[in-house]
Protein backbone atom coordinates (compact mmCIF):
# COMPACT_ATOMS: atom_id res chain seq x y z
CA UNK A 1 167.46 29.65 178.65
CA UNK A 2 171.19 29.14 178.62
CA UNK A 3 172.70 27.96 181.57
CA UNK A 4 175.84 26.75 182.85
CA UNK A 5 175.51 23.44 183.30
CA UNK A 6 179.14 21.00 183.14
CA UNK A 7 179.22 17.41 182.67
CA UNK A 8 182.31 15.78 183.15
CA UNK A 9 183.86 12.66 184.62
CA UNK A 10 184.33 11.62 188.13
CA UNK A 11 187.39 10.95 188.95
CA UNK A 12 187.66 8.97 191.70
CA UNK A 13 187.09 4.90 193.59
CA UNK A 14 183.67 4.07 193.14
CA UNK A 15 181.91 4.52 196.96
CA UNK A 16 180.89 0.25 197.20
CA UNK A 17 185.12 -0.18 195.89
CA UNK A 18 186.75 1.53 198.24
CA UNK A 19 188.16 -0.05 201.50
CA UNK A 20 186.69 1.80 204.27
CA UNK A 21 183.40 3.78 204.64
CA UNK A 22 181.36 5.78 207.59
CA UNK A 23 178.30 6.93 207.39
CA UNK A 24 175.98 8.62 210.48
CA UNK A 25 172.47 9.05 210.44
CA UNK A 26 171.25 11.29 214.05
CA UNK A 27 167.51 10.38 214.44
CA UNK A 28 164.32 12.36 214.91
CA UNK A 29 164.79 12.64 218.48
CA UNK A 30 168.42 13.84 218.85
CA UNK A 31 168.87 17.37 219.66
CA UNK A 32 170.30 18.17 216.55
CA UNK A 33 167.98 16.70 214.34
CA UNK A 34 165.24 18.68 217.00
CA UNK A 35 167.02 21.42 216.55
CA UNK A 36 166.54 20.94 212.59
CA UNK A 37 162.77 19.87 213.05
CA UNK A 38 161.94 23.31 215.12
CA UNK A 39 163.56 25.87 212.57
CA UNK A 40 162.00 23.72 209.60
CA UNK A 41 158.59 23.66 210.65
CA UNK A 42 159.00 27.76 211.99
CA UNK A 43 159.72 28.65 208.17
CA UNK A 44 156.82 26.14 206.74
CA UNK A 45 154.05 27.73 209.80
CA UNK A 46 155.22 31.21 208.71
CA UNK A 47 155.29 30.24 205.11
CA UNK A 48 151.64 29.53 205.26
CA UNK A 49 150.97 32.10 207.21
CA UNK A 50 152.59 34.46 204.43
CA UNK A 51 150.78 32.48 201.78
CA UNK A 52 147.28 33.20 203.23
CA UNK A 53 147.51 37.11 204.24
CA UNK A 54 149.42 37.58 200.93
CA UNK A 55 149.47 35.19 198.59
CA UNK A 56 153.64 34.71 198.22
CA UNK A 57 155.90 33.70 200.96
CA UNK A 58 157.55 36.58 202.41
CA UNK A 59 161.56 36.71 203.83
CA UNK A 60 162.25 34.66 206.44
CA UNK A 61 165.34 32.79 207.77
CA UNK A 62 164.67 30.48 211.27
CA UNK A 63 167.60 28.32 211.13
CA UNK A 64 169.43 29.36 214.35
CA UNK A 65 167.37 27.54 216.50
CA UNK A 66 169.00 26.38 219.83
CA UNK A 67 167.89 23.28 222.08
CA UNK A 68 169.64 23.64 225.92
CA UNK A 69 169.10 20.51 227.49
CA UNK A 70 167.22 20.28 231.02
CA UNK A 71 168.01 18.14 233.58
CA UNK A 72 166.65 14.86 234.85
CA UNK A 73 167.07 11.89 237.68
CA UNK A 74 166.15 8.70 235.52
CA UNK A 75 166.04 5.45 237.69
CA UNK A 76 164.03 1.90 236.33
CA UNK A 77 160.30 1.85 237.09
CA UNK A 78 159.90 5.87 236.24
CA UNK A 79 162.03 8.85 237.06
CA UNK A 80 161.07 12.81 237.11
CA UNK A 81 162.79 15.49 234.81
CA UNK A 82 163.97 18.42 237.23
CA UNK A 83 164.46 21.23 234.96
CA UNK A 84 162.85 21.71 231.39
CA UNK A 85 164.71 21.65 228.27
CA UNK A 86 165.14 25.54 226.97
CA UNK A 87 164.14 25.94 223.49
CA UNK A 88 165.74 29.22 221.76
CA UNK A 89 163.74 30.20 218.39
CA UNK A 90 166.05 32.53 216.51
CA UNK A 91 166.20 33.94 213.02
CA UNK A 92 164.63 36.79 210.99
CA UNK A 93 161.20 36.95 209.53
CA UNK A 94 158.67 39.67 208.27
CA UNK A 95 156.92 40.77 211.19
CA UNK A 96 154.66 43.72 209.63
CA UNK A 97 153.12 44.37 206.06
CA UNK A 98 152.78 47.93 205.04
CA UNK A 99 151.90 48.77 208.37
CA UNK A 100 150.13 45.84 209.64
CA UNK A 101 151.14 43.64 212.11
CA UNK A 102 151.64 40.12 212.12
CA UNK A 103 151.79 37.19 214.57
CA UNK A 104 154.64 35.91 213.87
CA UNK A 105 156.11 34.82 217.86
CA UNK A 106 152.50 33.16 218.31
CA UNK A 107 152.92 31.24 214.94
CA UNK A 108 156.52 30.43 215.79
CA UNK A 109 156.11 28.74 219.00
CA UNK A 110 152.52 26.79 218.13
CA UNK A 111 154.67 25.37 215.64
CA UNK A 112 157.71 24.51 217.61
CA UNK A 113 155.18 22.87 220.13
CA UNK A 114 153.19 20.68 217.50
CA UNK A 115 156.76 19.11 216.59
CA UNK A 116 158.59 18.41 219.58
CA UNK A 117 154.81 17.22 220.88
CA UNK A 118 154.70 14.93 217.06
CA UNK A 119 158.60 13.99 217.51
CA UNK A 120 158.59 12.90 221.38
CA UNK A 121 155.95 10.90 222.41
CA UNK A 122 157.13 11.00 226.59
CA UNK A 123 157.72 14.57 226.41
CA UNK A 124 155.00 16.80 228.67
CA UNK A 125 154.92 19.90 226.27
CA UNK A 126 153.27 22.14 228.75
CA UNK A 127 156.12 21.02 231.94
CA UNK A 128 159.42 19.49 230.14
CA UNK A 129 159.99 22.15 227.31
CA UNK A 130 160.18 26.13 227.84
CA UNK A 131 159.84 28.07 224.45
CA UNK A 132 161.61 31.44 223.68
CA UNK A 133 160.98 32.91 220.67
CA UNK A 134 163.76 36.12 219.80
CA UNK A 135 163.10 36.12 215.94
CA UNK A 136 163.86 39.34 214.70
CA UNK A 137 161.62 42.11 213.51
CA UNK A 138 161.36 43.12 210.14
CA UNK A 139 159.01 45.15 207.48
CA UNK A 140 158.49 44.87 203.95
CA UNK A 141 156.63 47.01 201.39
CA UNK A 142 154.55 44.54 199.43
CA UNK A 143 154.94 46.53 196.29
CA UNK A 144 158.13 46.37 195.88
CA UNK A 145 157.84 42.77 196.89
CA UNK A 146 155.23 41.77 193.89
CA UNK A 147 157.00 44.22 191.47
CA UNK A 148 159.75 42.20 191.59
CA UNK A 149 160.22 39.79 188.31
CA UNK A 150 163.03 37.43 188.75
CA UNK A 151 163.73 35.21 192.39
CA UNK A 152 167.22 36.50 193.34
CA UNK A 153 169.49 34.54 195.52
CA UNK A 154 170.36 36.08 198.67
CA UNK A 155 173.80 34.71 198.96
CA UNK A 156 176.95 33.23 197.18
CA UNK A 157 176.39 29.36 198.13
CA UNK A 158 177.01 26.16 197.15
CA UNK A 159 174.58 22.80 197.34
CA UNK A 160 175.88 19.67 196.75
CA UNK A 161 174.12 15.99 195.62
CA UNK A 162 174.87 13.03 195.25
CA UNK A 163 173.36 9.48 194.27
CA UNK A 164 172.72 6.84 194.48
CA UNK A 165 172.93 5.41 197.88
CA UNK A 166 175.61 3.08 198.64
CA UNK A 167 174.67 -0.30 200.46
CA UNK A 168 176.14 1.21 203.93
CA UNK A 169 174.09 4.77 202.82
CA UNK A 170 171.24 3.28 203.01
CA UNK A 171 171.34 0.70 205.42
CA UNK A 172 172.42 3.65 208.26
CA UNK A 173 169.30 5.62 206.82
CA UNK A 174 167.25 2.96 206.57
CA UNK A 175 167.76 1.32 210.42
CA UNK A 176 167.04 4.58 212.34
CA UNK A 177 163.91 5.02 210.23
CA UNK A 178 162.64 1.35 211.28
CA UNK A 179 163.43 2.07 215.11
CA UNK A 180 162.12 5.36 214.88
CA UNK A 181 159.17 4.95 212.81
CA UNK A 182 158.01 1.25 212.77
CA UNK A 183 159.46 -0.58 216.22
CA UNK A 184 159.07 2.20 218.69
CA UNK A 185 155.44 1.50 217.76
CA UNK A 186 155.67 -2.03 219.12
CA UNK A 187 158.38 -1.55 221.36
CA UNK A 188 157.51 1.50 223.89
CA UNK A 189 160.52 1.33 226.18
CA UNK A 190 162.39 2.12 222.92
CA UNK A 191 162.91 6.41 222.99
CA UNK A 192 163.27 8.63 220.02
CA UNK A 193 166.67 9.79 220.47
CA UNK A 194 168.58 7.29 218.09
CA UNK A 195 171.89 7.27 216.68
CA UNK A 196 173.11 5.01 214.10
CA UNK A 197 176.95 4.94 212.78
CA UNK A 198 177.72 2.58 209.73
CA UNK A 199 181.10 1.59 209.20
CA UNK A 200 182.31 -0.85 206.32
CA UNK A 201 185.51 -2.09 206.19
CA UNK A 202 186.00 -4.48 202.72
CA UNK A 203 182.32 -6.33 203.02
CA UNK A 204 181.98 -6.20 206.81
CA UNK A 205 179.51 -3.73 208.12
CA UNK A 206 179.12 -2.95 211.84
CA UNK A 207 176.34 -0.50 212.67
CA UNK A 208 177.17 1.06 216.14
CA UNK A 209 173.65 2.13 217.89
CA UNK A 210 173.07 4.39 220.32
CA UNK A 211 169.78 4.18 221.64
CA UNK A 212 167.55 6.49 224.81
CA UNK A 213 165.27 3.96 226.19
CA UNK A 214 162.17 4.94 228.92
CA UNK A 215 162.59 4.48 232.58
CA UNK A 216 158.90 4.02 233.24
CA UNK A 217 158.66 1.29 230.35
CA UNK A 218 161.41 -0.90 231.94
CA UNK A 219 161.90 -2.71 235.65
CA UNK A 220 165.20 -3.18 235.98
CA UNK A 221 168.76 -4.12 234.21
CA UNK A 222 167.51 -7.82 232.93
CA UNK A 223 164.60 -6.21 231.15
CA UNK A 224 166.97 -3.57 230.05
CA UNK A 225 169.44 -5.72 228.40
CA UNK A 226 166.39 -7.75 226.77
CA UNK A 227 165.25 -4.53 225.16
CA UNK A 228 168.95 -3.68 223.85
CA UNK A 229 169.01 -7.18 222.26
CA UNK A 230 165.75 -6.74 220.56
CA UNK A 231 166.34 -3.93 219.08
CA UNK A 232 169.52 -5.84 218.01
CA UNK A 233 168.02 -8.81 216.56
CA UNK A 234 165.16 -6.61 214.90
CA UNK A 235 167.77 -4.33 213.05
CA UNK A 236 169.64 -7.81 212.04
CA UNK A 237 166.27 -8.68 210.32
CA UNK A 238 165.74 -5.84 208.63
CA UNK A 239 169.85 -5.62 207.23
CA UNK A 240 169.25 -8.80 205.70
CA UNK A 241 166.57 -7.31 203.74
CA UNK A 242 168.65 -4.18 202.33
CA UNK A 243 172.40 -5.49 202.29
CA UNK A 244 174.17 -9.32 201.15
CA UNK A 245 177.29 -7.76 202.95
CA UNK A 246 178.01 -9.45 206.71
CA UNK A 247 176.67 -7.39 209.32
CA UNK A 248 177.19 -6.72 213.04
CA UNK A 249 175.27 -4.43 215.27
CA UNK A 250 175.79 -2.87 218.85
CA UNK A 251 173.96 -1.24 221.10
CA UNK A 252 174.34 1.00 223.71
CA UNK A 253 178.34 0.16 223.91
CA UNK A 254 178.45 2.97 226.66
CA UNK A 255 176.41 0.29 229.49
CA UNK A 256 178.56 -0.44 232.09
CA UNK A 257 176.35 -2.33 234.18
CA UNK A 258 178.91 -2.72 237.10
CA UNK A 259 178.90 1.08 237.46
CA UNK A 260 175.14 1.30 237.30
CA UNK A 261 175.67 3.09 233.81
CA UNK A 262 172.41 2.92 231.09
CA UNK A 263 171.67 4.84 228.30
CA UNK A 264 168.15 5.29 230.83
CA UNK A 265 165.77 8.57 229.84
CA UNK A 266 162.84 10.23 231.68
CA UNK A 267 161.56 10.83 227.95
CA UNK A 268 163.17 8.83 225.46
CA UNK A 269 165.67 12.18 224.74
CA UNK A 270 168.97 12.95 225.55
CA UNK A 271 167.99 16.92 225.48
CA UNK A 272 166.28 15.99 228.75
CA UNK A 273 169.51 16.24 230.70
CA UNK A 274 172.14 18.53 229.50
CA UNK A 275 172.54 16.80 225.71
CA UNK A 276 172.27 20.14 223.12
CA UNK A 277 171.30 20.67 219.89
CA UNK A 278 172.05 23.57 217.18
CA UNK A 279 170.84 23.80 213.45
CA UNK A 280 173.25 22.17 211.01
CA UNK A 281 175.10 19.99 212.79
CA UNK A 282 172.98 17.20 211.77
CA UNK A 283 172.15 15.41 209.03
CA UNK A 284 172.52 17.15 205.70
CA UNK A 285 169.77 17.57 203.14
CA UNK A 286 169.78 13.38 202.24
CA UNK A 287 168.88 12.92 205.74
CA UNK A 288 172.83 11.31 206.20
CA UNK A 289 176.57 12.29 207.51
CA UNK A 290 178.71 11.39 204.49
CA UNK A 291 182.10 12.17 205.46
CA UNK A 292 183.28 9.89 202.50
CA UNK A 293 181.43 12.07 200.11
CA UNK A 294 180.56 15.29 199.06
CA UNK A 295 179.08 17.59 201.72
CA UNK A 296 177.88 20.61 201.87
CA UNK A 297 178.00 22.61 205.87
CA UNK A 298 174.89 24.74 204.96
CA UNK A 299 172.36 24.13 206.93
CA UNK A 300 169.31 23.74 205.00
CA UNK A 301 166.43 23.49 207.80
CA UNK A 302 164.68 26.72 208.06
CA UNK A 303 165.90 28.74 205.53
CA UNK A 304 163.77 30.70 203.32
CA UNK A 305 162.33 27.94 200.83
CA UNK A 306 162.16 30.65 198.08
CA UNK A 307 165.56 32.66 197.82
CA UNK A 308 167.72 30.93 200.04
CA UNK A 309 170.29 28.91 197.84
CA UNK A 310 171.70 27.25 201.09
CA UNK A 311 168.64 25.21 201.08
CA UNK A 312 167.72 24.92 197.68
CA UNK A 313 170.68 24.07 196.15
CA UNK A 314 171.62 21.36 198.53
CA UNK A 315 167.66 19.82 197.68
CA UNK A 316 168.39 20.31 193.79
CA UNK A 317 171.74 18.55 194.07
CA UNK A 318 170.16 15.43 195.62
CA UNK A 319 167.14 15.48 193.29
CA UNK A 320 169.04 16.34 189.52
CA UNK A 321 171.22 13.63 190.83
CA UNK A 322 168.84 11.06 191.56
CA UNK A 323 166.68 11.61 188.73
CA UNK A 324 170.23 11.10 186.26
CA UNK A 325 170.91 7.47 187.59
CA UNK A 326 167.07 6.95 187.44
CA UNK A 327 166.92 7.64 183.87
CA UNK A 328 170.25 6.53 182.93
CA UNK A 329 169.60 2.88 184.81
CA UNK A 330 172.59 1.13 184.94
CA UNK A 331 174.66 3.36 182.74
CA UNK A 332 175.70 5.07 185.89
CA UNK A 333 177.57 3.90 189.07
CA UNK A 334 177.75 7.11 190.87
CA UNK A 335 176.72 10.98 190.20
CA UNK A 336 178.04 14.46 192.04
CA UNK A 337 176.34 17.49 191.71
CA UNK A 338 177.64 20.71 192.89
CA UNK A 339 175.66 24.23 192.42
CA UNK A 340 176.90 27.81 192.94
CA UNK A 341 174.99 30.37 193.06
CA UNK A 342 175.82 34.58 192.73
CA UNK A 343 174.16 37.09 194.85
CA UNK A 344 171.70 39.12 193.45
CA UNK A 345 171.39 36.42 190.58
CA UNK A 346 168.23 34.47 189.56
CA UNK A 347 168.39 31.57 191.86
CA UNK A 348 167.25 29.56 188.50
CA UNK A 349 170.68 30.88 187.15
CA UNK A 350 173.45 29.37 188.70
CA UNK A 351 177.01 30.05 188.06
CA UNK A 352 177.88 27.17 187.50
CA UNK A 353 176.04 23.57 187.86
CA UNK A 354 178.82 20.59 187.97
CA UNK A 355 177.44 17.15 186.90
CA UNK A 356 180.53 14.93 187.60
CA UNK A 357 179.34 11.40 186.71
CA UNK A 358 181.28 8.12 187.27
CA UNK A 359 179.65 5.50 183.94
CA UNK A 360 179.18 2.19 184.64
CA UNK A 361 181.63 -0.51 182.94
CA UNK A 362 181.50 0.11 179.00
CA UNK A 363 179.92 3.00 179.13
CA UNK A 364 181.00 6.60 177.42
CA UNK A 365 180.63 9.52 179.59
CA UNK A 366 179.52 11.04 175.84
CA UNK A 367 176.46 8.54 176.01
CA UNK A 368 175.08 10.22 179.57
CA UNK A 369 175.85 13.56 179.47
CA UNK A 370 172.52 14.96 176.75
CA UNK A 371 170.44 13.41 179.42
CA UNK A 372 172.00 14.77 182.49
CA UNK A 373 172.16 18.33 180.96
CA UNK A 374 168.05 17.50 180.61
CA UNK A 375 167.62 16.46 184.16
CA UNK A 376 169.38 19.43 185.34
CA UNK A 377 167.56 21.77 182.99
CA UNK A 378 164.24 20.23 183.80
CA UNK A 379 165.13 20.80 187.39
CA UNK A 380 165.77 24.66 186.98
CA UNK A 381 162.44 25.14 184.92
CA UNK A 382 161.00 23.81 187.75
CA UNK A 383 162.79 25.78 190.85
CA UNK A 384 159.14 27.09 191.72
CA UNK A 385 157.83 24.12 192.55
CA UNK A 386 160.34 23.20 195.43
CA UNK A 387 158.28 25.73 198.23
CA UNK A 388 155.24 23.74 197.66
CA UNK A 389 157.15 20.03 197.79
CA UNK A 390 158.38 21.31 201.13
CA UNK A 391 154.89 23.05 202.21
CA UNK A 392 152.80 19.10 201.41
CA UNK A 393 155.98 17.10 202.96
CA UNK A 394 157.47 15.85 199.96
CA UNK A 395 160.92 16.75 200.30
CA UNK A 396 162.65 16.73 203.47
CA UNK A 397 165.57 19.01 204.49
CA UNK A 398 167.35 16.58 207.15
């Protein structure tokens, strides 16, 4: 199949040579990335839902979900949440099927339970969360559904990629994933709601962490400080391992202990008490904020996993442009991908798919660009597959 696929150079500083660079990772608990977690697992419940009544995943789009935060009175030694956090399930999915009915509201909220409930380990599901869902209603004919030969995308869209990670890149993606996944295990006044910012000036790196902590799982401001500086000294541990650059962290820079002032949470999230969240304004596809890169403001949490080019092309980018400098080893310093897609147009034929590659020292851009044409190929020929890497968790959208 003939596509249109460009390679050509990238102009610009390679990301580790240039002066300054910022980088934000919002963690599992954060409203936004809750926000992101709802509408993504939504679209996977009804997705298998879809899949077993019908054997193909029907049109969906649950990516407007809304998180209102609650309200709370958090004090050392345990405080009480006084108003729940107001969950807002929006978007559009197939509701009947020739006729038939489907559960769609019941499927949508069971799911938005199980993942707040998985996310937020101090969160009472049944007393500290109220679910609405207002998807819309819609009806498809499944014959016209099956007749159809080609996957078309339903909008003009752009995804963007790049690799590979840059020291600071993954440092920032790499410390919110140890707090969040490894040391809240050991360390239970430590809440979900993390923020990390990375900032490198030259070969300085100061990470910048915002972190909820649990009132019940702390006395008073001496054990609170202790916790702060353990989370410090962990994250120092675990830099060392992933960067030779010098590194400073900070936590919690908002404290003012002369004004009483802690980052201090009922439940270990900021939603609890008037912090909101909205689809999108998160992390992107990579899981990272990039402003020093190329970025794409789709957001790609629960859209449609089969049509849906603001979610698929911003997963290809990432993947045709990791798989490049895998294969091209250190031929490559740094790889772009942008994809645009038409309308109405097989989503496997984009208009246009932009390799922009930076080569490593010596190298001709002439040497790289047979195989990145292959990667990117390869990638297309396999545009069926990316449902089912969402569907058994091995891509992520955020």
């Amino acid at each position: 199949m003939a596509r249109n696929i460009q390679v050509e150079p990238l102009s610009t500083v390679h990301i580790e040579d240039q002066d300054v660079e910022l980088v934000e990772r919002k963690g599992l608990g954060h409203p936004d990335s809750i926000a992101d977690g709802v509408s993504e697992s939504v679209s996977r419940a009804l997705s298998r839902m879809y899949l077993d009544e019908f054997g193909k995943i029907l049109h969906h789009n649950t990516d407007e979900t809304q998180v209102v935060g609650g309200g709370s009175e958090p004090k050392f030694g345990g405080g009480k949440v006084t108003q729940p956090i107001y969950m807002l399930l929006v978007g559009r999915a197939t509701t009947e099927v020739n006729g038939e009915k489907l559960p769609y509201r019941d499927v949508a909220v069971e799911a938005a339970r199980k993942y707040v409930q998985s996310v937020c380990a101090h969160i009472d599901i049944d007393k500290h969360v109220e679910f609405d869902c207002r998807i819309g209603q819609g009806s498809v004919d499944l014959r016209g559904v099956f007749e159809q030969t080609a996957v078309l995308s339903n909008d003009t869209s752009f995804g963007v990629g790049f690799a590979p990670l840059s020291d600071t890149e993954r440092l920032v993606l790499e410390s919110e994933r140890f707090l969040t996944l490894k040391l809240k295990k050991k360390l239970p006044a430590l809440g979900e709601d993390v923020k990390v910012m990375g900032y490198r000036q030259g070969e300085k790196i100061r990470l910048t962490v915002a972190a909820a902590l649990v009132d019940s799982e702390i006395d008073d401001a001496t054990e609170y400080r202790a916790v702060c500086d353990q989370i410090r000294d962990r994250l120092m541990d675990q830099a060392t391992k992933l960067t030779h650059r010098e590194v400073a962290i900070d936590v919690n820079t908002a404290d003012d202990p002369e004004l009483g002032r802690y980052y201090l949470t009922v439940t270990g999230c900021s939603m609890e008490a008037g912090d909101d969240g909205s689809v999108g304004r998160g992390n992107r596809a990579n899981g990272l904020i990039t402003p020093c890169r190329p970025m794409s403001l789709e957001a790609s949490a629960g859209k449609n996993p089969v049509n849906h080019v603001g979610k698929i092309y911003n997963i290809l980018g990432n993947q045709i442009a990791n798989d490049i400098v895998k294969e091209a080893g250190g031929d490559v310093q740094e790889v772009h991908v942008r994809i645009l897609s038409q309308i109405g147009k097989p989503v496997d034929e984009p208009q246009v798919a932009s390799i922009q590659i930076l080569p490593a020292n010596g190298v001709k851009l002439a040497q790289l660009k047979s195989k990145a044409d292959a990667v990117a190929q390869r990638w297309f020929d396999d545009i069926d597959s990316i449902p089912r890497r969402l569907l058994t968790d091995k891509l992520t959208v955020f």
